[in-house]
PDB file of N, CA and C in Angstrom:
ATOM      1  N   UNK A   1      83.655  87.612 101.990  1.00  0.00           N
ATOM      2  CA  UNK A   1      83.266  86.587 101.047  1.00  0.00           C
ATOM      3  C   UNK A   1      81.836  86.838 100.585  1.00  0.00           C
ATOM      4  N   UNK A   2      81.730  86.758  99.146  1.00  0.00           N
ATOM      5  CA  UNK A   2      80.371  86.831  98.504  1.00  0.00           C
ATOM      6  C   UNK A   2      79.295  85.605  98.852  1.00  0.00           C
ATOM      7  N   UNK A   3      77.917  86.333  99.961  1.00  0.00           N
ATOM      8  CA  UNK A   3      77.578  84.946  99.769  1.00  0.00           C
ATOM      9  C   UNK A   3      76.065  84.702  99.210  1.00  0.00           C
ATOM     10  N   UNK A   4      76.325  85.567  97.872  1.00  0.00           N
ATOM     11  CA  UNK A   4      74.847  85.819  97.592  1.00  0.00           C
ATOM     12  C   UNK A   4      74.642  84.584  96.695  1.00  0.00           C
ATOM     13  N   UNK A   5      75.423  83.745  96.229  1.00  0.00           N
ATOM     14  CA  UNK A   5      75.271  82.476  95.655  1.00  0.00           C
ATOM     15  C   UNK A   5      74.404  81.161  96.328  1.00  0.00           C
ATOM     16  N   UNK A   6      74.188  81.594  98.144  1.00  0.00           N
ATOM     17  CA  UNK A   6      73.705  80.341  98.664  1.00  0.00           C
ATOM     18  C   UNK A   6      71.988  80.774  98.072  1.00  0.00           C
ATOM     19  N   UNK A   7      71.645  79.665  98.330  1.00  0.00           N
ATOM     20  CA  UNK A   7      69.743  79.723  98.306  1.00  0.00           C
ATOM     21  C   UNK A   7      69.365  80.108  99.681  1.00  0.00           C
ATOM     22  N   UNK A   8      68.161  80.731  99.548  1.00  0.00           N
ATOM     23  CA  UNK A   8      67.403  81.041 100.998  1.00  0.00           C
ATOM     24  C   UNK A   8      66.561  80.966 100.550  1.00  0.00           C
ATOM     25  N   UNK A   9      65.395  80.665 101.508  1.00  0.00           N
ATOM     26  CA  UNK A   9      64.209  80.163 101.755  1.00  0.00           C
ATOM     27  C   UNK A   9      63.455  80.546 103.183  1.00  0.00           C
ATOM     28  N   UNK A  10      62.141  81.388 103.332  1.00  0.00           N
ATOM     29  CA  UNK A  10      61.291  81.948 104.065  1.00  0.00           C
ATOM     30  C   UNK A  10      60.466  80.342 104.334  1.00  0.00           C
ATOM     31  N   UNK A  11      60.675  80.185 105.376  1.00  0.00           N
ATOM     32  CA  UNK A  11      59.401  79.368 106.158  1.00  0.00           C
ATOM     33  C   UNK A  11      59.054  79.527 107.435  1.00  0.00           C
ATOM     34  N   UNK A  12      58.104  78.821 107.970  1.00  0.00           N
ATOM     35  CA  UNK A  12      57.800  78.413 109.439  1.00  0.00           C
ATOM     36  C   UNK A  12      58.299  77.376 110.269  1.00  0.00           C
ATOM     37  N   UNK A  13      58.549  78.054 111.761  1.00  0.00           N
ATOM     38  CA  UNK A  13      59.405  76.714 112.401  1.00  0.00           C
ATOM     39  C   UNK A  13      58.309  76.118 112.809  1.00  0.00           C
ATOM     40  N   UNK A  14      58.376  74.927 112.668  1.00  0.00           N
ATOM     41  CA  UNK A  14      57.533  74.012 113.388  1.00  0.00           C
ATOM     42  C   UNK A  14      58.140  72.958 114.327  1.00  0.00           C
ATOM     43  N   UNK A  15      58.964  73.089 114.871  1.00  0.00           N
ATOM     44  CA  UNK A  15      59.628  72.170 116.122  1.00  0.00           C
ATOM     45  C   UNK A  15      60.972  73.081 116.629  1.00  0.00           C
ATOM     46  N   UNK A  16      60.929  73.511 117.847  1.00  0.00           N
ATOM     47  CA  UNK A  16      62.102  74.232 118.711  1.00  0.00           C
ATOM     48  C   UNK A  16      62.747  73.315 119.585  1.00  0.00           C
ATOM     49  N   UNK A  17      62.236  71.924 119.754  1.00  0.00           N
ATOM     50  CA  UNK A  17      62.655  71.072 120.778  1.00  0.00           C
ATOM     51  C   UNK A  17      64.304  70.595 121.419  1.00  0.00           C
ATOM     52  N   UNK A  18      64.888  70.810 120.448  1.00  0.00           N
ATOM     53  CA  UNK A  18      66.467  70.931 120.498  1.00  0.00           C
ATOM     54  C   UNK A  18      67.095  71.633 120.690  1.00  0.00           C
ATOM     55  N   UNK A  19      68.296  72.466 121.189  1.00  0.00           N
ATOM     56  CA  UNK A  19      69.022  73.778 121.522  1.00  0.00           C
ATOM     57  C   UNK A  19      69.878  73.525 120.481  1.00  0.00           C
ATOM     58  N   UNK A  20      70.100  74.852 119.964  1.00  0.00           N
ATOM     59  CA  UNK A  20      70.581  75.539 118.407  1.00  0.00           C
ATOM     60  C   UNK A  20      70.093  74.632 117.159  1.00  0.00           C
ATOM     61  N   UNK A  21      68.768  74.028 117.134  1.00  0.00           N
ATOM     62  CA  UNK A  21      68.431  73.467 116.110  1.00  0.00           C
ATOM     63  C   UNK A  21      66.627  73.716 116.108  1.00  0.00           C
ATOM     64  N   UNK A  22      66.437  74.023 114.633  1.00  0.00           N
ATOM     65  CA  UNK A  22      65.198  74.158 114.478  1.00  0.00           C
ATOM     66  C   UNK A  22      64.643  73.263 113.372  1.00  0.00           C
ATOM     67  N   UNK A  23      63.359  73.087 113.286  1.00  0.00           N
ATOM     68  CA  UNK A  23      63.090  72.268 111.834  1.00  0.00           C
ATOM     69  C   UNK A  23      62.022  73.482 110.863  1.00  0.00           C
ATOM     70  N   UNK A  24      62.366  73.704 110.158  1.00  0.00           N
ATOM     71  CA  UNK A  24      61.312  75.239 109.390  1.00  0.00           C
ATOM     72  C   UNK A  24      60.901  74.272 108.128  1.00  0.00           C
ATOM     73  N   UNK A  25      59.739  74.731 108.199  1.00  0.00           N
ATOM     74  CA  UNK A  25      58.816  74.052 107.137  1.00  0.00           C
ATOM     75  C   UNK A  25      57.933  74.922 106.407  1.00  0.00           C
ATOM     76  N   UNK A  26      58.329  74.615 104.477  1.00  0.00           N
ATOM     77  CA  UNK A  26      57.992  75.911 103.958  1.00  0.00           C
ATOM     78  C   UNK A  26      57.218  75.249 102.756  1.00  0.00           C
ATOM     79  N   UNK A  27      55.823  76.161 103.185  1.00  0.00           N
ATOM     80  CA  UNK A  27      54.828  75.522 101.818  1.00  0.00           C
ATOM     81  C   UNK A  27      55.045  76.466 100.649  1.00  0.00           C
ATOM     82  N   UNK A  28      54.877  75.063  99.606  1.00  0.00           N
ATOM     83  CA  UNK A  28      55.128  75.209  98.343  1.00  0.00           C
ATOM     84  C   UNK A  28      54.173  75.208  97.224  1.00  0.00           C
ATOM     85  N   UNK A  29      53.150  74.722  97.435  1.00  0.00           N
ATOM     86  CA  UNK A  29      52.284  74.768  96.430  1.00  0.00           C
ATOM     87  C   UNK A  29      50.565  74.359  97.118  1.00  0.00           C
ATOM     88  N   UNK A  30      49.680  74.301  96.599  1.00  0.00           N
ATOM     89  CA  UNK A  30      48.639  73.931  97.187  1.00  0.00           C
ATOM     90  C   UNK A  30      48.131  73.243  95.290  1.00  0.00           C
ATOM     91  N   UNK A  31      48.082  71.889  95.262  1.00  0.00           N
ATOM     92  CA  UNK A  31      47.512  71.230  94.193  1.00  0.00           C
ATOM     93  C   UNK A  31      46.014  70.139  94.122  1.00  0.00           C
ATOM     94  N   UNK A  32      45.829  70.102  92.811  1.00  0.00           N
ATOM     95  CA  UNK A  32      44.498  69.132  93.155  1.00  0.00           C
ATOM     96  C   UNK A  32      44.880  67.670  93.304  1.00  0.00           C
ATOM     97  N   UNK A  33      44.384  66.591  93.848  1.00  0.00           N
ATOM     98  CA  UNK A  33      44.547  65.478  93.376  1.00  0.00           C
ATOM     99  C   UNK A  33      43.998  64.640  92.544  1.00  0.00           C
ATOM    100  N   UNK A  34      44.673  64.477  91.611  1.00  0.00           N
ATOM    101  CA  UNK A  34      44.413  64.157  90.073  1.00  0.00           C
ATOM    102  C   UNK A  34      42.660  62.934  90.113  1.00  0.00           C
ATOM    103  N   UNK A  35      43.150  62.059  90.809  1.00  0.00           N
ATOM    104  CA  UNK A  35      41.811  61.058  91.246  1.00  0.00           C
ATOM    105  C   UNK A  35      40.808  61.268  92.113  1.00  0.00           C
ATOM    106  N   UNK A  36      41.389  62.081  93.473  1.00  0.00           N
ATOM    107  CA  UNK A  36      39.829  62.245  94.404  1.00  0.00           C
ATOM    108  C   UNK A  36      39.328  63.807  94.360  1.00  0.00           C
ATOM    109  N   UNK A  37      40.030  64.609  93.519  1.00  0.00           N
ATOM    110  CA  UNK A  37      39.646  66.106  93.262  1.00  0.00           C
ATOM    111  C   UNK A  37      39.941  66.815  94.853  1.00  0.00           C
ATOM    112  N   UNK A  38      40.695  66.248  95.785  1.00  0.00           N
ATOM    113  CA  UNK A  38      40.785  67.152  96.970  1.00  0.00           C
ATOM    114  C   UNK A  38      42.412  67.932  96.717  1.00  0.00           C
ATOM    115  N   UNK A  39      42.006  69.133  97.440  1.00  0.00           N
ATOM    116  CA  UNK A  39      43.504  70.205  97.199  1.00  0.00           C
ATOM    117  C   UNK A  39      44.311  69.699  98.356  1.00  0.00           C
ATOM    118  N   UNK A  40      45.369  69.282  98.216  1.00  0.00           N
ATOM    119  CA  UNK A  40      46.707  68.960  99.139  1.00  0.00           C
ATOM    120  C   UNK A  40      47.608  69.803  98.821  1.00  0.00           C
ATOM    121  N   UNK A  41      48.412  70.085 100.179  1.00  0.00           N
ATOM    122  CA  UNK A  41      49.417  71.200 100.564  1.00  0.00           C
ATOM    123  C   UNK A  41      51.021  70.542 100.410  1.00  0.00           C
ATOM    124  N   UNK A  42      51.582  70.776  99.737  1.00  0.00           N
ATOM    125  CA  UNK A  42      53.088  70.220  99.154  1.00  0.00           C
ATOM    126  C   UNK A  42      54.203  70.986  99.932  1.00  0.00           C
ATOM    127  N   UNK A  43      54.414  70.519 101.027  1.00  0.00           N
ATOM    128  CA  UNK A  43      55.186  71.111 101.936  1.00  0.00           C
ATOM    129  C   UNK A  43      57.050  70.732 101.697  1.00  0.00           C
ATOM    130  N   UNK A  44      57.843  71.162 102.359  1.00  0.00           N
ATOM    131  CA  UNK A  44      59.353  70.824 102.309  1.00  0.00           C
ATOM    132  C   UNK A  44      59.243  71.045 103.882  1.00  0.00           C
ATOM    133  N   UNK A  45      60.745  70.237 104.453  1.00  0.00           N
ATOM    134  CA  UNK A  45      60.818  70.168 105.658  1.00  0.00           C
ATOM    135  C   UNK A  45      62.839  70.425 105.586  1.00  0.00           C
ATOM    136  N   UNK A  46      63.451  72.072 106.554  1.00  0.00           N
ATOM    137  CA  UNK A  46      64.228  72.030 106.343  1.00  0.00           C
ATOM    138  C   UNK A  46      65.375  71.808 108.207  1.00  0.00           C
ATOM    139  N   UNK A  47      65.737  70.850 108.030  1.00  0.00           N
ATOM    140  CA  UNK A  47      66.566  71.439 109.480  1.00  0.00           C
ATOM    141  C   UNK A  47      67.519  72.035 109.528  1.00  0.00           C
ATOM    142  N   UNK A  48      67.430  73.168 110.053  1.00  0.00           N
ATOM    143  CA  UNK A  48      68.316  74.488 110.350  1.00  0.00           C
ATOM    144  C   UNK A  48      69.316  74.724 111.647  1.00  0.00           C
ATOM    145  N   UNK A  49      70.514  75.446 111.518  1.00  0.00           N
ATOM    146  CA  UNK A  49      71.114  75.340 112.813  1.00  0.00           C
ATOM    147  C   UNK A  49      70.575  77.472 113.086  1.00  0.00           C
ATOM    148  N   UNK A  50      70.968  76.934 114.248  1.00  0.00           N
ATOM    149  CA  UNK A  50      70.111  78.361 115.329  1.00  0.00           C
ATOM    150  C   UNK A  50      71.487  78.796 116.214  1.00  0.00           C
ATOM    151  N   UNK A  51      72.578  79.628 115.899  1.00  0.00           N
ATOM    152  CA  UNK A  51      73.428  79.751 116.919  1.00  0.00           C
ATOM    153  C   UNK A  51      72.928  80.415 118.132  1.00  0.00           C
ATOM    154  N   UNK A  52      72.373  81.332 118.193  1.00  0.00           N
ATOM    155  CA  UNK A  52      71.973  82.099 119.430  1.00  0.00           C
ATOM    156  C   UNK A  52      70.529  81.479 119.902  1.00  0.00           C
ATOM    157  N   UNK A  53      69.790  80.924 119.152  1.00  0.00           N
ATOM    158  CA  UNK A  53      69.040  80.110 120.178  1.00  0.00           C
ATOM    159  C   UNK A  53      67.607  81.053 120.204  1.00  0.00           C
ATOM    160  N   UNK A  54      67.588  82.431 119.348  1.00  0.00           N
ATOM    161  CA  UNK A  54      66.764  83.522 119.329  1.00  0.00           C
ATOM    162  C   UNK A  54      65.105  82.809 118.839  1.00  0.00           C
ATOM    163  N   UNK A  55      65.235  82.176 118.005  1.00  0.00           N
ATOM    164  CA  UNK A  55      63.701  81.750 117.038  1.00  0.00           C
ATOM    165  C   UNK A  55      62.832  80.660 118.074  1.00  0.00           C
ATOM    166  N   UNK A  56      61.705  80.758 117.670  1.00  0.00           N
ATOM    167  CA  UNK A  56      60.868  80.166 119.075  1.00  0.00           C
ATOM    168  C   UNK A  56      59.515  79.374 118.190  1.00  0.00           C
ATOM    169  N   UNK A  57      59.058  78.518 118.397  1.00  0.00           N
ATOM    170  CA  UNK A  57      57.878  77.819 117.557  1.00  0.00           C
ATOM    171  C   UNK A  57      57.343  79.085 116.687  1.00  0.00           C
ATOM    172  N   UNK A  58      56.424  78.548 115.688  1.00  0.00           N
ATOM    173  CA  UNK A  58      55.659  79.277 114.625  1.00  0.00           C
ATOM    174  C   UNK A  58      56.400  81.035 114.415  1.00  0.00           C
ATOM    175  N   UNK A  59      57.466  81.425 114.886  1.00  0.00           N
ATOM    176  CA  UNK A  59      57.876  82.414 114.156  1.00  0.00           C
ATOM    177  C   UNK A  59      58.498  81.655 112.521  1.00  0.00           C
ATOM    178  N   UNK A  60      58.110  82.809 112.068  1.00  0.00           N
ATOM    179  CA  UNK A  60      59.137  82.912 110.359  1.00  0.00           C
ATOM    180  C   UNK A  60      60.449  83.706 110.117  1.00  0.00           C
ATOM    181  N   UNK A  61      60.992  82.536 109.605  1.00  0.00           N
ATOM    182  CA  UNK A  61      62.321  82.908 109.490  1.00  0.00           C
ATOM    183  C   UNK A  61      63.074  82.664 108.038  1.00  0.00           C
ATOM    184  N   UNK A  62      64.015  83.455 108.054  1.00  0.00           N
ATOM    185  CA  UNK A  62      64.982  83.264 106.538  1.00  0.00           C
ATOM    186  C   UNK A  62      66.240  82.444 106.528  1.00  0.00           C
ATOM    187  N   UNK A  63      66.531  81.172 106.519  1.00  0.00           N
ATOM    188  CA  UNK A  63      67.234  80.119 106.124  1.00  0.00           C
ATOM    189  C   UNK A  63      67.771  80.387 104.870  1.00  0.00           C
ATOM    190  N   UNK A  64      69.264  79.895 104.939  1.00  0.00           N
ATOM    191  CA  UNK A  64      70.187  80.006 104.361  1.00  0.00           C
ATOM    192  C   UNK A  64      71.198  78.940 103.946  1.00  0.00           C
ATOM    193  N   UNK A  65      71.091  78.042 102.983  1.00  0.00           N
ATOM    194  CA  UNK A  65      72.216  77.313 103.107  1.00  0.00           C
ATOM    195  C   UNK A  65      73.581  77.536 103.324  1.00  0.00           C
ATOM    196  N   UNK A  66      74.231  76.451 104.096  1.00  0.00           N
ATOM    197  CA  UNK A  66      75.635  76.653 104.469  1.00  0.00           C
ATOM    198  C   UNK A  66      76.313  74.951 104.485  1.00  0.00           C
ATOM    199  N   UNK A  67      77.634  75.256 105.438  1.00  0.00           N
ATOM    200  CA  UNK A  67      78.107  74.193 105.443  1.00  0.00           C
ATOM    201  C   UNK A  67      77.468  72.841 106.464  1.00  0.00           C
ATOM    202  N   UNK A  68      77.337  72.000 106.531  1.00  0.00           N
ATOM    203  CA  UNK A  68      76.962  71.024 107.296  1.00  0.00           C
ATOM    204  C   UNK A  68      77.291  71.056 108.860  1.00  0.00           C
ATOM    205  N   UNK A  69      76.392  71.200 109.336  1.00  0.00           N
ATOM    206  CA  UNK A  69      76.773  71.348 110.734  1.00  0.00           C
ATOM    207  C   UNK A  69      76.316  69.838 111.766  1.00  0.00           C
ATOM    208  N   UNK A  70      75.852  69.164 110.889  1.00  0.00           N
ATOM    209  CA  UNK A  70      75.725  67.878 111.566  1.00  0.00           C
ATOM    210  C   UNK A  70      74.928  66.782 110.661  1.00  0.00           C
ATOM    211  N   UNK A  71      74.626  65.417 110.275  1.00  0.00           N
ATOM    212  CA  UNK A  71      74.171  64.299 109.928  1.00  0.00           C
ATOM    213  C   UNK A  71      73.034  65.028 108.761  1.00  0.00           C
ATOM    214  N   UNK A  72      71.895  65.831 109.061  1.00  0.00           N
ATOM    215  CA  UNK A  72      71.185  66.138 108.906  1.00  0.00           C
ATOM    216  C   UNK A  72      70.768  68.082 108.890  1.00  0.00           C
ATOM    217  N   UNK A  73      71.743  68.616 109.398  1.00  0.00           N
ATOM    218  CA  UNK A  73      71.781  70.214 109.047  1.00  0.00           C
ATOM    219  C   UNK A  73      72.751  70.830 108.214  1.00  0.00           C
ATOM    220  N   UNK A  74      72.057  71.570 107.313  1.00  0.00           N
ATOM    221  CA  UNK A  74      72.931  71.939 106.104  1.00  0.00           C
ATOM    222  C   UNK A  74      71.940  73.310 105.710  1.00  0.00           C
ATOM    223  N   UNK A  75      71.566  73.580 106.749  1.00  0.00           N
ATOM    224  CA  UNK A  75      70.728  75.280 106.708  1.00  0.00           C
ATOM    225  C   UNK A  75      71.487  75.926 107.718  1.00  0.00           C
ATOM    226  N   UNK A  76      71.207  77.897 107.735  1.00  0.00           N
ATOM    227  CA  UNK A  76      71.299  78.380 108.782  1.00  0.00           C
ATOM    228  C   UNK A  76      69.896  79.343 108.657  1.00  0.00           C
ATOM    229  N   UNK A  77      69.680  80.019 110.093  1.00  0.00           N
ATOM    230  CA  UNK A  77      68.801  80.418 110.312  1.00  0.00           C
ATOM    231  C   UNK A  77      70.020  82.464 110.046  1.00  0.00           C
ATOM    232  N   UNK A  78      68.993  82.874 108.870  1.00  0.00           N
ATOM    233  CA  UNK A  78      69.902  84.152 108.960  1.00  0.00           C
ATOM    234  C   UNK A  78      69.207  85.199 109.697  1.00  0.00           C
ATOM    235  N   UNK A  79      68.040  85.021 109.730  1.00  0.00           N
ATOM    236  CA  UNK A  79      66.852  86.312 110.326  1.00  0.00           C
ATOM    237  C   UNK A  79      65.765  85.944 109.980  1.00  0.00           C
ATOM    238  N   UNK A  80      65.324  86.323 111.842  1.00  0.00           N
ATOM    239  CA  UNK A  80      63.493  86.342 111.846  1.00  0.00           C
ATOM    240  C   UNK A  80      62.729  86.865 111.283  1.00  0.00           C
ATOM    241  N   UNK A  81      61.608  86.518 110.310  1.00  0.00           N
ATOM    242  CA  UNK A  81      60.970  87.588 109.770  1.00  0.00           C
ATOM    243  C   UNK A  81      59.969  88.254 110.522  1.00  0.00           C
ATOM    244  N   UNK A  82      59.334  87.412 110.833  1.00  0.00           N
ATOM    245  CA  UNK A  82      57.855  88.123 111.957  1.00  0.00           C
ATOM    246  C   UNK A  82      58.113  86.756 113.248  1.00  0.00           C
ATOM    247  N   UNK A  83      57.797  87.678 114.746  1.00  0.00           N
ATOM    248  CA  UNK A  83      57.368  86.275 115.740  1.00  0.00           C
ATOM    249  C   UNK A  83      56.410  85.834 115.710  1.00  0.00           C
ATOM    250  N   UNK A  84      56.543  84.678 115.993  1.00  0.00           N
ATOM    251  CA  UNK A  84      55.139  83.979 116.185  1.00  0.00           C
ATOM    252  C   UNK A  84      53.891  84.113 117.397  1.00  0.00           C
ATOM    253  N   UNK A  85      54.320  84.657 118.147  1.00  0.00           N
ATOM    254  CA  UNK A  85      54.122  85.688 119.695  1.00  0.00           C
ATOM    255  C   UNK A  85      53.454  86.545 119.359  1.00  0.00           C
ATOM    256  N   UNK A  86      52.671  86.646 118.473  1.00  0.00           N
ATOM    257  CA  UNK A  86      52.226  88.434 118.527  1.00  0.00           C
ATOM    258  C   UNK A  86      51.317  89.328 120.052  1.00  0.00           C
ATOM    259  N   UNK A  87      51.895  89.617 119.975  1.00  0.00           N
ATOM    260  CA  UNK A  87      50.791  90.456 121.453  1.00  0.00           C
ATOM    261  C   UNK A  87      50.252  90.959 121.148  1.00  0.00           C
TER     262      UNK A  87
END
């Protein structure tokens, strides 16, 4: 099956606290604010399912939409890009 139709999206995990679930959070823009002139960071927040359980805080990873795997997950995690571990 062709599945170059889903969207993917590169972000950072920022919460591992659950088994086979991650939350990856991927910045989007950095803008001014129109009234106090300070730059704010325009983030998205995606929850992802993790079958093998491989991705670990602050690594980056490539998310993939798919089918719903629960209330609130409707990503998959397809591949790590870099760990967050570096030695």
């Amino acid at each position: 099956m062709n599945e170059s139709y889903k969207k993917t999206i590169t972000g950072k995990i920022v919460s591992d606290k659950n088994a086979k679930f991650r939350v990856v959070e991927e910045q989007i823009r950095v803008i001014g604010h129109p009234l106090y002139r300070k730059l704010v960071k325009k983030t998205r927040r995606f929850h992802a399912h993790d079958e093998m359980n491989e991705s670990k805080l602050n690594d980056i990873v490539m998310i993939q939409e798919s089918r719903p795997y629960s209330a609130t997950v409707r990503w998959k995690i397809i591949k790590i890009v870099s760990s967050g571990q570096e030695d």
